[in-house]
C-alpha atoms as a PDB file:
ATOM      1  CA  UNK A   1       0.000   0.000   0.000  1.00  0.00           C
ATOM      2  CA  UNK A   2       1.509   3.368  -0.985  1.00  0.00           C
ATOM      3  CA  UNK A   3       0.318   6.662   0.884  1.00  0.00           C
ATOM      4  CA  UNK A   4       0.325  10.158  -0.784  1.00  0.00           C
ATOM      5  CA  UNK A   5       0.390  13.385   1.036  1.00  0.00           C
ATOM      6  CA  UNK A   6      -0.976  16.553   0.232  1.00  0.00           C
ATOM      7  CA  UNK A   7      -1.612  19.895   1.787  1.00  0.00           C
ATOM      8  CA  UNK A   8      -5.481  21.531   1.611  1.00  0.00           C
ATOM      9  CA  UNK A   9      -6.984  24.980   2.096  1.00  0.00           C
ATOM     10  CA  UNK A  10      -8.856  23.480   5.446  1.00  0.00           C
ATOM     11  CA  UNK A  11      -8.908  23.200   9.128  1.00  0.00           C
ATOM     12  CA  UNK A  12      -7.543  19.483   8.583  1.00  0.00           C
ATOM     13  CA  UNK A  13      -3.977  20.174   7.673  1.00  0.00           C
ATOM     14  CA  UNK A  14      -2.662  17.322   5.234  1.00  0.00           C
ATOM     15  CA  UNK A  15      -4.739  14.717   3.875  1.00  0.00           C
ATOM     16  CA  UNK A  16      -4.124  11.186   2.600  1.00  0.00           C
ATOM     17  CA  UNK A  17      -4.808   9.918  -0.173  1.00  0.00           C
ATOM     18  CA  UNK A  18      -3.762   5.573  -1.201  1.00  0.00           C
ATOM     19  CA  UNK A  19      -3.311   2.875  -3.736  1.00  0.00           C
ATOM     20  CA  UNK A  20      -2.123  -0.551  -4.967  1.00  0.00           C
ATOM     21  CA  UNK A  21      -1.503  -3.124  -7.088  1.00  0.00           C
ATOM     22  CA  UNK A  22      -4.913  -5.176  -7.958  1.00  0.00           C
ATOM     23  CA  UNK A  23      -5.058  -7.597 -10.874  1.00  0.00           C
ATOM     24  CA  UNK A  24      -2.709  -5.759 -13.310  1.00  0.00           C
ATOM     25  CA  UNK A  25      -4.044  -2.043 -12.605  1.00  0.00           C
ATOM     26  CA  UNK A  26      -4.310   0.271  -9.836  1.00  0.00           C
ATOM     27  CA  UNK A  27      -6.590   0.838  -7.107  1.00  0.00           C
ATOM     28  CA  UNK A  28      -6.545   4.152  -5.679  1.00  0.00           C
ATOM     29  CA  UNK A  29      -8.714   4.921  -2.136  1.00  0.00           C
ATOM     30  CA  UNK A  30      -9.561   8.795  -1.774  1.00  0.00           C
ATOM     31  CA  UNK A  31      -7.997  11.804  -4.394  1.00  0.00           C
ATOM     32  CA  UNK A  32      -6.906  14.366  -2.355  1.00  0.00           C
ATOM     33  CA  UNK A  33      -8.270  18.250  -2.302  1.00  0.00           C
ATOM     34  CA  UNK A  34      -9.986  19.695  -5.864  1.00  0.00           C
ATOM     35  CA  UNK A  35      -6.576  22.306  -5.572  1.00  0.00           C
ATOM     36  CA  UNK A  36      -3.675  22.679  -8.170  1.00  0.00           C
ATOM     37  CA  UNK A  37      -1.982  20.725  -5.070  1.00  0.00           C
ATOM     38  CA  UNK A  38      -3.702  17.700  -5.173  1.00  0.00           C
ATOM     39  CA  UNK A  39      -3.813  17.526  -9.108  1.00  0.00           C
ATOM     40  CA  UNK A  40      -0.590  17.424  -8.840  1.00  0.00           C
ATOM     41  CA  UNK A  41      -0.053  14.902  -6.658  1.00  0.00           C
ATOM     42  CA  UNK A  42      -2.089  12.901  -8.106  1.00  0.00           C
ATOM     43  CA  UNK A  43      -0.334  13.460 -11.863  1.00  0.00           C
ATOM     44  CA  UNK A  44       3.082  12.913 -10.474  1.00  0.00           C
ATOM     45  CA  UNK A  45       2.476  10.171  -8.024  1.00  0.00           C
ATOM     46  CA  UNK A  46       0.028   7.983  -9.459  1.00  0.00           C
ATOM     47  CA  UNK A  47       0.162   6.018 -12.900  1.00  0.00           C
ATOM     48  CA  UNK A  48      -3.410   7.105 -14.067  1.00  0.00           C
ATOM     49  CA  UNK A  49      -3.187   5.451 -17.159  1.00  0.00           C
ATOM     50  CA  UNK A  50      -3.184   2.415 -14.877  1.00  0.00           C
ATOM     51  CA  UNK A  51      -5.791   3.178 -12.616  1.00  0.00           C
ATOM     52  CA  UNK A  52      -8.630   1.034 -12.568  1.00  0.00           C
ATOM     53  CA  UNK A  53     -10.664   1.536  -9.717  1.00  0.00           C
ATOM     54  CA  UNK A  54     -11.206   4.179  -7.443  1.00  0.00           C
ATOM     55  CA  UNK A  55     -13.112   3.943  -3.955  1.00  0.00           C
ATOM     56  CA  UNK A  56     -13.869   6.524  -2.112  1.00  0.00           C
ATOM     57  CA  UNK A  57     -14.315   6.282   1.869  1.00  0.00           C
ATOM     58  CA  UNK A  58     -16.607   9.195   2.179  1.00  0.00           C
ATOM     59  CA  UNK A  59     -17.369  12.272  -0.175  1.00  0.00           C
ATOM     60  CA  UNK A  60     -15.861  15.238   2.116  1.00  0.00           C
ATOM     61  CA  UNK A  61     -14.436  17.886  -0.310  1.00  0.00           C
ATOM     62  CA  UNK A  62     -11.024  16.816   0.960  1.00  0.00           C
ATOM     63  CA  UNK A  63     -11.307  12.731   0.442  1.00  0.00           C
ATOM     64  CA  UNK A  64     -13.213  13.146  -3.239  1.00  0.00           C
ATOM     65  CA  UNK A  65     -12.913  16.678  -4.402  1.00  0.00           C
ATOM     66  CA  UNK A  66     -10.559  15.479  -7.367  1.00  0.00           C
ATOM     67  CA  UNK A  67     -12.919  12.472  -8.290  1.00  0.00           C
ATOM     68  CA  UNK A  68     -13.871  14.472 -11.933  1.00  0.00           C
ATOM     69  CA  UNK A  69     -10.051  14.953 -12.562  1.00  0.00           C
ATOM     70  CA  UNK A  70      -9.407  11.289 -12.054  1.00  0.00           C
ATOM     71  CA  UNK A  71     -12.234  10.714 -14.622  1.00  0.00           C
ATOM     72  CA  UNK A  72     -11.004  13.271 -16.455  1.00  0.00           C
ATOM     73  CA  UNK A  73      -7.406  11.637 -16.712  1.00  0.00           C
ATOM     74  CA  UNK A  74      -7.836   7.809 -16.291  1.00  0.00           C
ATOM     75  CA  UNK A  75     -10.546   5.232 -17.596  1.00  0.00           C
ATOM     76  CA  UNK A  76     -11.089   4.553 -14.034  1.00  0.00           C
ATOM     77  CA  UNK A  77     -14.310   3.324 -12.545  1.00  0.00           C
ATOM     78  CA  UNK A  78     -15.814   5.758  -9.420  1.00  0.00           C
ATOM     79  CA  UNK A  79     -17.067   3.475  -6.499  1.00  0.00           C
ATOM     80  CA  UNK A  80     -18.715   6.208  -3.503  1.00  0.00           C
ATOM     81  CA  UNK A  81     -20.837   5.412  -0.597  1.00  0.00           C
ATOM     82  CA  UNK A  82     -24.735   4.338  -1.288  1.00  0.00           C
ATOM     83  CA  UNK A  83     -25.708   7.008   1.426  1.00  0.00           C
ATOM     84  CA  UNK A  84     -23.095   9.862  -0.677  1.00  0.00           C
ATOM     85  CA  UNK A  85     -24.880   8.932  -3.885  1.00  0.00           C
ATOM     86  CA  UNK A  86     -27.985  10.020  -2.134  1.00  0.00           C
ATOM     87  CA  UNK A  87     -26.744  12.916  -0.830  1.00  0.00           C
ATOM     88  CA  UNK A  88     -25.106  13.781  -4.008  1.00  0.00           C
ATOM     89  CA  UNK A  89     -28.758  13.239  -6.297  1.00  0.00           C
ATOM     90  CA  UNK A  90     -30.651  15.378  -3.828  1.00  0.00           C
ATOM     91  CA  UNK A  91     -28.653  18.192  -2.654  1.00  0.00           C
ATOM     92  CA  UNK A  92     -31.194  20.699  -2.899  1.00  0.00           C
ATOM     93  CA  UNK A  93     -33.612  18.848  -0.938  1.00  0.00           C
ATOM     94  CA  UNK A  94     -31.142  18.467   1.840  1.00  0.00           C
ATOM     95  CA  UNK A  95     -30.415  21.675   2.174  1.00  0.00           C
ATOM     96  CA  UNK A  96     -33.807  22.710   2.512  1.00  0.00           C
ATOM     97  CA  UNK A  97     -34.405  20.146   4.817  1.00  0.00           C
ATOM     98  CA  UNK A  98     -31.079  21.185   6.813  1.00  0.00           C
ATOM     99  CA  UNK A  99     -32.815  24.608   7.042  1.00  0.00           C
ATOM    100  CA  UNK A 100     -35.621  22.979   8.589  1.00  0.00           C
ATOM    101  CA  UNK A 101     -33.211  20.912  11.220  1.00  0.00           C
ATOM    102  CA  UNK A 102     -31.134  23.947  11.934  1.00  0.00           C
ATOM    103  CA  UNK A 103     -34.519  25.730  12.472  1.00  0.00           C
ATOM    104  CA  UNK A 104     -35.589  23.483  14.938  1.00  0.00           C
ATOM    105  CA  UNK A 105     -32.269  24.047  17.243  1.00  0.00           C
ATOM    106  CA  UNK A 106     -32.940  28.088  17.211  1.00  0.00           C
ATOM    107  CA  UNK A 107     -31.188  29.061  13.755  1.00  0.00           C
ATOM    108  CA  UNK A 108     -33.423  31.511  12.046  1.00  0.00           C
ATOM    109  CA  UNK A 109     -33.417  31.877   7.912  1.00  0.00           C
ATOM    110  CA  UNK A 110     -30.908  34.183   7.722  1.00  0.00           C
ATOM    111  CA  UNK A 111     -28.432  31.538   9.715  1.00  0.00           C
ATOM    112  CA  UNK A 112     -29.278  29.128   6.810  1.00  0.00           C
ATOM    113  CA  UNK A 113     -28.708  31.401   4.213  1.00  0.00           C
ATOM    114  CA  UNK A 114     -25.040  32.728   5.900  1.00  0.00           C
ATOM    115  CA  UNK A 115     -24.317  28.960   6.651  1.00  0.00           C
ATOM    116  CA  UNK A 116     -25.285  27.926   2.264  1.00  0.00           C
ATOM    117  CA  UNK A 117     -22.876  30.628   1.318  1.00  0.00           C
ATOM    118  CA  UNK A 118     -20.450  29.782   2.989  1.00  0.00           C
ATOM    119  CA  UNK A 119     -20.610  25.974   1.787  1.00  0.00           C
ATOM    120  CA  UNK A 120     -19.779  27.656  -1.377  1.00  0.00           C
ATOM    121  CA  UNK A 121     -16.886  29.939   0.360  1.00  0.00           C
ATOM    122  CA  UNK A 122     -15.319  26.993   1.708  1.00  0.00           C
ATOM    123  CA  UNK A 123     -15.678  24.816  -1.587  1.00  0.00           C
ATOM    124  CA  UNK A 124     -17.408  22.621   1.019  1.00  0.00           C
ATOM    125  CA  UNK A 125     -19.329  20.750  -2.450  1.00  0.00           C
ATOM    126  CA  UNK A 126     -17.654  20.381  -5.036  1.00  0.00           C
ATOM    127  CA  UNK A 127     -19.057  18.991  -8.217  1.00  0.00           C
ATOM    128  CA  UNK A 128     -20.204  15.147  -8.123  1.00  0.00           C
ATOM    129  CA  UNK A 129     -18.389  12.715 -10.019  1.00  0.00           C
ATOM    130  CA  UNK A 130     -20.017  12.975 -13.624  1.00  0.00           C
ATOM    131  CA  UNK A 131     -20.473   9.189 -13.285  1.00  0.00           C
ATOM    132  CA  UNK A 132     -19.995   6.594 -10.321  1.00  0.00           C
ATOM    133  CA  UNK A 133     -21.011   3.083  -9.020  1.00  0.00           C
ATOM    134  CA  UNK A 134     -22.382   2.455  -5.356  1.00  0.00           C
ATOM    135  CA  UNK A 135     -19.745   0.436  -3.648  1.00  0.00           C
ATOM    136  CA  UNK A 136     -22.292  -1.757  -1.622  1.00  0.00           C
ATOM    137  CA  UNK A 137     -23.326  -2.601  -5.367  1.00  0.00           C
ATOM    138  CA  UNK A 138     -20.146  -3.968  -6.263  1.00  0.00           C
ATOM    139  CA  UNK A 139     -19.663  -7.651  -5.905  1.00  0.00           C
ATOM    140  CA  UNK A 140     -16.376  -7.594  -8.280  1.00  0.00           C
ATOM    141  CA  UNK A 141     -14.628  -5.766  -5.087  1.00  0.00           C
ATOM    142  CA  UNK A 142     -14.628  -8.983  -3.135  1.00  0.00           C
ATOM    143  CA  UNK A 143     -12.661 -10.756  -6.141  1.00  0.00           C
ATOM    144  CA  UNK A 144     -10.328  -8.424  -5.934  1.00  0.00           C
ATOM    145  CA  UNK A 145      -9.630  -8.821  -2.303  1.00  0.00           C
ATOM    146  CA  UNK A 146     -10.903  -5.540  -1.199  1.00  0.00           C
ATOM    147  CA  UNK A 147     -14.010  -5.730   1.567  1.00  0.00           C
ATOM    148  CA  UNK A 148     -15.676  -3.065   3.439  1.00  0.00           C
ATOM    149  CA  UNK A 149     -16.722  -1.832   7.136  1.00  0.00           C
ATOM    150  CA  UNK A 150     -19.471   0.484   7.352  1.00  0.00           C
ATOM    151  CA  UNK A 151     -18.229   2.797  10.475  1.00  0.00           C
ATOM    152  CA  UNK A 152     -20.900   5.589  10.200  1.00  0.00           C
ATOM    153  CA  UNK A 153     -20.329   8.308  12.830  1.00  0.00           C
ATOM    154  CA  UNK A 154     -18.087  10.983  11.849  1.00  0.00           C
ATOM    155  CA  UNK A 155     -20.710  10.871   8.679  1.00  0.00           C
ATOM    156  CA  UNK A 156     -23.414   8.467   8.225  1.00  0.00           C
ATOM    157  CA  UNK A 157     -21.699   7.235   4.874  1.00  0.00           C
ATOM    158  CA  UNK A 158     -18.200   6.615   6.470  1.00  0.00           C
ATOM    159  CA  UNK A 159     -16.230   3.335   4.915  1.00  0.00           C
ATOM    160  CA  UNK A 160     -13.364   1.223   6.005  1.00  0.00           C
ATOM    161  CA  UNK A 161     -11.940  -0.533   3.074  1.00  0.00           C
ATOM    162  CA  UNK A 162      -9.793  -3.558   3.961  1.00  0.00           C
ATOM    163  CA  UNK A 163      -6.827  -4.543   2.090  1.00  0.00           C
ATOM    164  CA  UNK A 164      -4.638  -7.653   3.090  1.00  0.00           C
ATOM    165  CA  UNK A 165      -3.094  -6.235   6.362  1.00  0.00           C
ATOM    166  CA  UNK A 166      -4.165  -2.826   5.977  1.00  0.00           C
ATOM    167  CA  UNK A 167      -7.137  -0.722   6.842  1.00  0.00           C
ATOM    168  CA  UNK A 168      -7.957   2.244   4.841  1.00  0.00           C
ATOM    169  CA  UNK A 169      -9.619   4.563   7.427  1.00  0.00           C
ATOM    170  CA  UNK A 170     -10.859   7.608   6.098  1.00  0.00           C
ATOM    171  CA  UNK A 171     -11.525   9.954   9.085  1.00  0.00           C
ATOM    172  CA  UNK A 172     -12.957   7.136  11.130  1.00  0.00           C
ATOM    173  CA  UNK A 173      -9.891   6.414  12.951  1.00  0.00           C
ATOM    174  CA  UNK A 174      -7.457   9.454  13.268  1.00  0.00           C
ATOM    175  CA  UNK A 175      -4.878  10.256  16.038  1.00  0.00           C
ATOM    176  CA  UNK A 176      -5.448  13.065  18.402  1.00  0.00           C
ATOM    177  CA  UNK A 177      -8.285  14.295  16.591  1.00  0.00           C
ATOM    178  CA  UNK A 178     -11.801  15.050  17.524  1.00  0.00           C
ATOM    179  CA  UNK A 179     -13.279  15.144  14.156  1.00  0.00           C
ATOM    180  CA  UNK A 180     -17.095  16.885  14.363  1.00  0.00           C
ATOM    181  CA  UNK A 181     -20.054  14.063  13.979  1.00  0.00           C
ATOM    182  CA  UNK A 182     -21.525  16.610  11.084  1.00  0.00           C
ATOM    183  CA  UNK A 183     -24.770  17.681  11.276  1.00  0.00           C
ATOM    184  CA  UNK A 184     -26.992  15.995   8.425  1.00  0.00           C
ATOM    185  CA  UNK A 185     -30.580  14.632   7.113  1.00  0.00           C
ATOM    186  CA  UNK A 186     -30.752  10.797   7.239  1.00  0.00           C
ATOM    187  CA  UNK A 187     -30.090   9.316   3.660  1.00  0.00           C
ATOM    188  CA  UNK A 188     -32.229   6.394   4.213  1.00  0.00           C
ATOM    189  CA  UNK A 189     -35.490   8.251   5.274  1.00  0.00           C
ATOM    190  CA  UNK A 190     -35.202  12.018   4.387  1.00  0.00           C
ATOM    191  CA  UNK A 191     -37.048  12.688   7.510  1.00  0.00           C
ATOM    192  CA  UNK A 192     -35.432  14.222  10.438  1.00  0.00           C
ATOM    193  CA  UNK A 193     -31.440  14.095  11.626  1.00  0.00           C
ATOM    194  CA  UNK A 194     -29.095  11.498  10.939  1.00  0.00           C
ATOM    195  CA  UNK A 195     -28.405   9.571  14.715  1.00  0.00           C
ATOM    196  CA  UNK A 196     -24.856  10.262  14.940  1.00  0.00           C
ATOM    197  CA  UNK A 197     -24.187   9.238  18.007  1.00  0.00           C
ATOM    198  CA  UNK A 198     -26.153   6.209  18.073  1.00  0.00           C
ATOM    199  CA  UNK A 199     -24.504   5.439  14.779  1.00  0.00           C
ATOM    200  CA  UNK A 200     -21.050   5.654  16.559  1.00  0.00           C
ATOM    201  CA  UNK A 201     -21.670   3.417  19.131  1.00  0.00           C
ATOM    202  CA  UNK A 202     -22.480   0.839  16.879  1.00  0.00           C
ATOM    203  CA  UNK A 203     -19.307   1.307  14.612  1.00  0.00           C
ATOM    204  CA  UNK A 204     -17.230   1.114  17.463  1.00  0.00           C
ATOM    205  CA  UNK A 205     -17.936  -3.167  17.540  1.00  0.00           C
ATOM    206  CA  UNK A 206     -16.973  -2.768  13.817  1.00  0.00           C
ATOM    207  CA  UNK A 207     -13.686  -0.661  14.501  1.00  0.00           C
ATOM    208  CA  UNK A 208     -12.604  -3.077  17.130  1.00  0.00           C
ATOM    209  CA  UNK A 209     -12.475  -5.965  14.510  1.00  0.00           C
ATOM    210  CA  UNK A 210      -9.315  -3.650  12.619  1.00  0.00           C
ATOM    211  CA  UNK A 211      -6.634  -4.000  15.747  1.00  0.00           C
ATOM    212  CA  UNK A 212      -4.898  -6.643  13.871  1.00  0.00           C
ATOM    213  CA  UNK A 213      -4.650  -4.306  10.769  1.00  0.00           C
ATOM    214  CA  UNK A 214      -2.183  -1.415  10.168  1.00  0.00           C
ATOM    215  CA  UNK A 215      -3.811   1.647  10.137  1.00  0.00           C
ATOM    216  CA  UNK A 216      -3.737   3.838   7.066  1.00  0.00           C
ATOM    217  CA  UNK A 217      -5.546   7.407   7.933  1.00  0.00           C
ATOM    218  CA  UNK A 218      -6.636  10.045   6.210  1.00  0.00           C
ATOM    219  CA  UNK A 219      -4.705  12.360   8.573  1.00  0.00           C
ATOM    220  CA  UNK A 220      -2.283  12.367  10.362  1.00  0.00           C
ATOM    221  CA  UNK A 221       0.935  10.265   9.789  1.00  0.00           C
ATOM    222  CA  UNK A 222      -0.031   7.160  12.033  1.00  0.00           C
ATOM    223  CA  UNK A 223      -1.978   5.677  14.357  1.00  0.00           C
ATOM    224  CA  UNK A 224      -0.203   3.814  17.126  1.00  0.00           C
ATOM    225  CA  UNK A 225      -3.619   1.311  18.026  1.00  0.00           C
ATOM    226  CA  UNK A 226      -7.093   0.814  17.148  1.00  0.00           C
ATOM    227  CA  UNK A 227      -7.559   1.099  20.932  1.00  0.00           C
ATOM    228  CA  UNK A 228      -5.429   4.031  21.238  1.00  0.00           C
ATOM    229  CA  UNK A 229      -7.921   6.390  18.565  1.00  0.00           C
ATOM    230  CA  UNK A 230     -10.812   5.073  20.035  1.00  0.00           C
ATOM    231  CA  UNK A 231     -10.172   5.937  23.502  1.00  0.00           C
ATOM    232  CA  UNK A 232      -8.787   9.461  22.395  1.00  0.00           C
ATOM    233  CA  UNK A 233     -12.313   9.981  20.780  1.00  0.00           C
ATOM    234  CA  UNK A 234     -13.939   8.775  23.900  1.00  0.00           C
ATOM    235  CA  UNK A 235     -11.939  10.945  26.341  1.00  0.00           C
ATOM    236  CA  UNK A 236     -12.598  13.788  24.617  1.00  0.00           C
ATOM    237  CA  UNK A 237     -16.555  12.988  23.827  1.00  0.00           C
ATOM    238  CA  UNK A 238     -16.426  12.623  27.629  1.00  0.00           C
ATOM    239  CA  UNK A 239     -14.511  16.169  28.715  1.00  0.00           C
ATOM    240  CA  UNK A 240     -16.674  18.167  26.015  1.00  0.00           C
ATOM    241  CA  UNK A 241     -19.777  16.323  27.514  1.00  0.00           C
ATOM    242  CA  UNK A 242     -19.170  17.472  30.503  1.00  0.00           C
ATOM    243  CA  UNK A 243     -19.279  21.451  29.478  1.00  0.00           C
ATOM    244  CA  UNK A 244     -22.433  21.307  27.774  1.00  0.00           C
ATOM    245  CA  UNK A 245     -23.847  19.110  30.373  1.00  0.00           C
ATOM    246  CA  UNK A 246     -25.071  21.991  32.684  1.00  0.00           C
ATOM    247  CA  UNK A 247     -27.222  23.903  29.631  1.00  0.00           C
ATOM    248  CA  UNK A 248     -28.562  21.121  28.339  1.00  0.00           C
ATOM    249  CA  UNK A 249     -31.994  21.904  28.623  1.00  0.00           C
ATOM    250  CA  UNK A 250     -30.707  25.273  26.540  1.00  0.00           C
ATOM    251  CA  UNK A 251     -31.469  24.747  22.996  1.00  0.00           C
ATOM    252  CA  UNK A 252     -27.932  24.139  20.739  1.00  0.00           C
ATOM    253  CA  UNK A 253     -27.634  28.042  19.384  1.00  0.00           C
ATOM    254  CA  UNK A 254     -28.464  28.776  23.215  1.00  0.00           C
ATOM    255  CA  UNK A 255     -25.475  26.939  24.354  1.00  0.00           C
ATOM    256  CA  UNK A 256     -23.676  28.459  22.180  1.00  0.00           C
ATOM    257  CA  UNK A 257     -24.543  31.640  23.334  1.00  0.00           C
ATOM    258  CA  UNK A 258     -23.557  30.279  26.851  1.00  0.00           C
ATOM    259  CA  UNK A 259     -20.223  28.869  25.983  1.00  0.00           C
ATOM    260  CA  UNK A 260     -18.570  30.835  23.389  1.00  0.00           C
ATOM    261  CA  UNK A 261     -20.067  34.539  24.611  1.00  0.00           C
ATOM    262  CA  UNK A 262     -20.229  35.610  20.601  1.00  0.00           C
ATOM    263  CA  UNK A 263     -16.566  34.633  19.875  1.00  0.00           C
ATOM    264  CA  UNK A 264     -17.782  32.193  17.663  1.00  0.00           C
ATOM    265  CA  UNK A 265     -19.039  34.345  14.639  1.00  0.00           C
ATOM    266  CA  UNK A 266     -18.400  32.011  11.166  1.00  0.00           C
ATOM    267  CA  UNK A 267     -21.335  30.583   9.894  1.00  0.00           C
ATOM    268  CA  UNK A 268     -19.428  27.492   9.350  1.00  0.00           C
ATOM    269  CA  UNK A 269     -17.914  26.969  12.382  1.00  0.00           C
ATOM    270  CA  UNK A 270     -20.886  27.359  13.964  1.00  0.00           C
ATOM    271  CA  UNK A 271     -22.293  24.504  11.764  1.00  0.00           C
ATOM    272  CA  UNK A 272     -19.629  22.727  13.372  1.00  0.00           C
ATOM    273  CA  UNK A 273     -20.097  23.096  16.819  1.00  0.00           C
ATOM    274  CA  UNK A 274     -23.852  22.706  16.607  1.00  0.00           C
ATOM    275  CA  UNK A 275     -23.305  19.451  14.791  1.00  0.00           C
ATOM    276  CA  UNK A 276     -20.975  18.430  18.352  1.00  0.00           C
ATOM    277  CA  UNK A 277     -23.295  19.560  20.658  1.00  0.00           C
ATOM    278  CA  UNK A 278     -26.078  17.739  19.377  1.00  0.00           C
ATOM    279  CA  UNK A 279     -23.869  15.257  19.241  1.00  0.00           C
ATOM    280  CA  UNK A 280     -23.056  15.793  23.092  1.00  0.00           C
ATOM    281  CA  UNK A 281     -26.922  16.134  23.805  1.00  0.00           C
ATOM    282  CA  UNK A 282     -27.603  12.463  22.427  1.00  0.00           C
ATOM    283  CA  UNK A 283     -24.916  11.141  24.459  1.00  0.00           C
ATOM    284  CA  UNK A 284     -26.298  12.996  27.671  1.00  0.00           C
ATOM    285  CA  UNK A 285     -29.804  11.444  26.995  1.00  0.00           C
ATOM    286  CA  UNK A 286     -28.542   7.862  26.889  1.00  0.00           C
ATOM    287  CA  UNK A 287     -25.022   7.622  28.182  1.00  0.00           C
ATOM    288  CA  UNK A 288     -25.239   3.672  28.800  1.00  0.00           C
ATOM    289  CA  UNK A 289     -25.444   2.962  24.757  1.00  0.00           C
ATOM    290  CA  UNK A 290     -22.012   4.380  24.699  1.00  0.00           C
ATOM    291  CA  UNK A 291     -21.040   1.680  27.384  1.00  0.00           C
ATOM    292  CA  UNK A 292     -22.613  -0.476  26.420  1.00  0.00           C
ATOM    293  CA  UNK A 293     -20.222  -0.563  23.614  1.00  0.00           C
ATOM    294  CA  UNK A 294     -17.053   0.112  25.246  1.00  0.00           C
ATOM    295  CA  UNK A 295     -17.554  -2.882  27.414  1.00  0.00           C
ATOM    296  CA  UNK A 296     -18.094  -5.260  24.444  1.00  0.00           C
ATOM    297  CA  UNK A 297     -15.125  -3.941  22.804  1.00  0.00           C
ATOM    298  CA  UNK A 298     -13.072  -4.280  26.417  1.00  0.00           C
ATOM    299  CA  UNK A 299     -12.012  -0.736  26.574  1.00  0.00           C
ATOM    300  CA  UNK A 300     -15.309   0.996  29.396  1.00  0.00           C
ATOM    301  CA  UNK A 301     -12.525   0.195  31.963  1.00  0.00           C
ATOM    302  CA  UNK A 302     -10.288   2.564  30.754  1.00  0.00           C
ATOM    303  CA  UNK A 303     -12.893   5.292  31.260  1.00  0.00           C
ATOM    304  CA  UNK A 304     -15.196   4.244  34.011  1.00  0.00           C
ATOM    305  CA  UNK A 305     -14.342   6.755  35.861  1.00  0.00           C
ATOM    306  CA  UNK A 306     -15.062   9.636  33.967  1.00  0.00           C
ATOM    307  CA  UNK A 307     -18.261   8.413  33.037  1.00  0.00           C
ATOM    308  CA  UNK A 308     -19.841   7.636  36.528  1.00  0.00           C
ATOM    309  CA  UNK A 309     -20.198  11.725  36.333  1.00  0.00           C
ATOM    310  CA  UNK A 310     -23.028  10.365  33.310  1.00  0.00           C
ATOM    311  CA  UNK A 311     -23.901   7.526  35.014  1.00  0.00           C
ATOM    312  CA  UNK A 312     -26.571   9.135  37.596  1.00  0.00           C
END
């Protein structure tokens, strides 16, 4: 498995980006940022006349913004998550109905209409690949030796590929990191807010199946254990927790208010930290499905303490 680095415009820092050898071609996992950058990269790195496949782990502008180029450049075939190919088809609907969700939490219209243009500021969508195949669709990956984890959490269309030895992580598993459980619709229904939190509890018996596997991020240079990430994640879910516990009857653009004293001005960021503190408000309202989890995976232990402050 090679690894490829690249800078982006973001919060994030470097990205990467992976491929191999598979049945006489290339299989490349993720593209990088859409910047002059990552094309790049990508030209001087990667034998694109040799690509054959590439799979995407989730469509963040950062893991599939040059998916267009690579189509562009390579008769490649586009695999993306079945939940990102919804996303991707009805993009104005979700936005609408993100209005509606952010409405609900205390966000007037002209929140929603800051928080679109600034999606476009940020390059936060860039344009979907012109033509793709869902990856839970695609029974030739198996003869290939390449299988799948869903680990929805960080988004609700997250993917672990796995590759011999290796695990190709996406931002599932990333060291030191706290990476926001975004805000979104659920895919499957178009009818209310994706459970994010409920959705990481359940990953967490998938992620425990990879601490065998060497770790390949998407940023970050390594990731000393499995065990290691998760219990990072969990600390932190844990500390933050325990700040927003005391407003948590506040609505989410009340805590806000409460903990950042209009500091926090960015439409975007504020996307951001609503998207945590619901997050943190789903944990607060059922603390034992988190674990619950930890103590099938071995690690509640490890953090028993902390959470007996939950435990009441």
């Amino acid at each position: 498995m090679h690894q490829h680095t690249v800078q982006t415009p973001y919060m994030v820092g470097e990205v990467h980006f992976y491929h191999t050898e598979r049945d006489g071609g290339l299989v490349l996992f993720d593209t990088g940022p859409p910047t002059p950058e990552g094309e790049a990269c990508l030209r001087e790195q990667v034998d694109l006349t040799r690509l054959k496949y590439l799979l995407i782990t989730h469509c963040h502008v950062d893991h599939y913004g040059l998916a267009n180029f690579v189509l562009q450049h390579s008769d490649a075939e586009i695999f993306i998550p079945r939940r990102d190919a919804i996303k991707l088809q009805r993009h104005s609907e979700r936005m609408t109905r993100m209005g509606e969700l952010l409405a609900g939490y205390g966000f007037g219209e002209s929140f929603t209409a800051q928080l679109r243009e600034s999606f476009t500021r940020h390059k936060v969508f860039p344009a979907a690949p012109e033509r793709f195949r869902i990856v839970e669709e695609a029974p030739e990956l198996a003869a290939l030796g390449i299988s799948f984890l869903p680990c929805p959490g960080h988004s609700q269309s997250d993917l672990i590929y796995l590759v011999d030895d290796a695990a190709i992580t996406g931002d599932v598993l990333l060291k030191n990191i706290f990476q926001a459980p975004l805000l979104d619709i659920d895919m499957d229904s178009f009818s209310g807010r994706f459970k994010n939190y409920e959705a990481y509890c359940n990953s967490l018996l998938n992620l425990a199946q990879l601490s065998s596997r060497t770790i390949m991020p998407g940023h970050r240079y390594s990731v000393g254990s499995v065990e290691e990430a998760i219990l990072f994640y969990v600390t932190t879910l844990l500390e933050r927790a325990r700040q927003v516990q005391p407003l948590r009857k506040l609505s989410p653009n009340e805590i806000i208010a409460q903990l950042f004293k209009g500091r926090l001005t960015d439409p975007f960021l504020v996307y951001l930290k609503v998207s945590e503190i619901v997050f943190m408000l789903d944990f607060l309202e059922n603390p034992g499905l988190l674990k619950s989890s930890l103590v099938q995976i071995g690690l509640f232990n490890t953090v028993a303490e902390r959470y007996e402050a939950f435990a009441q």
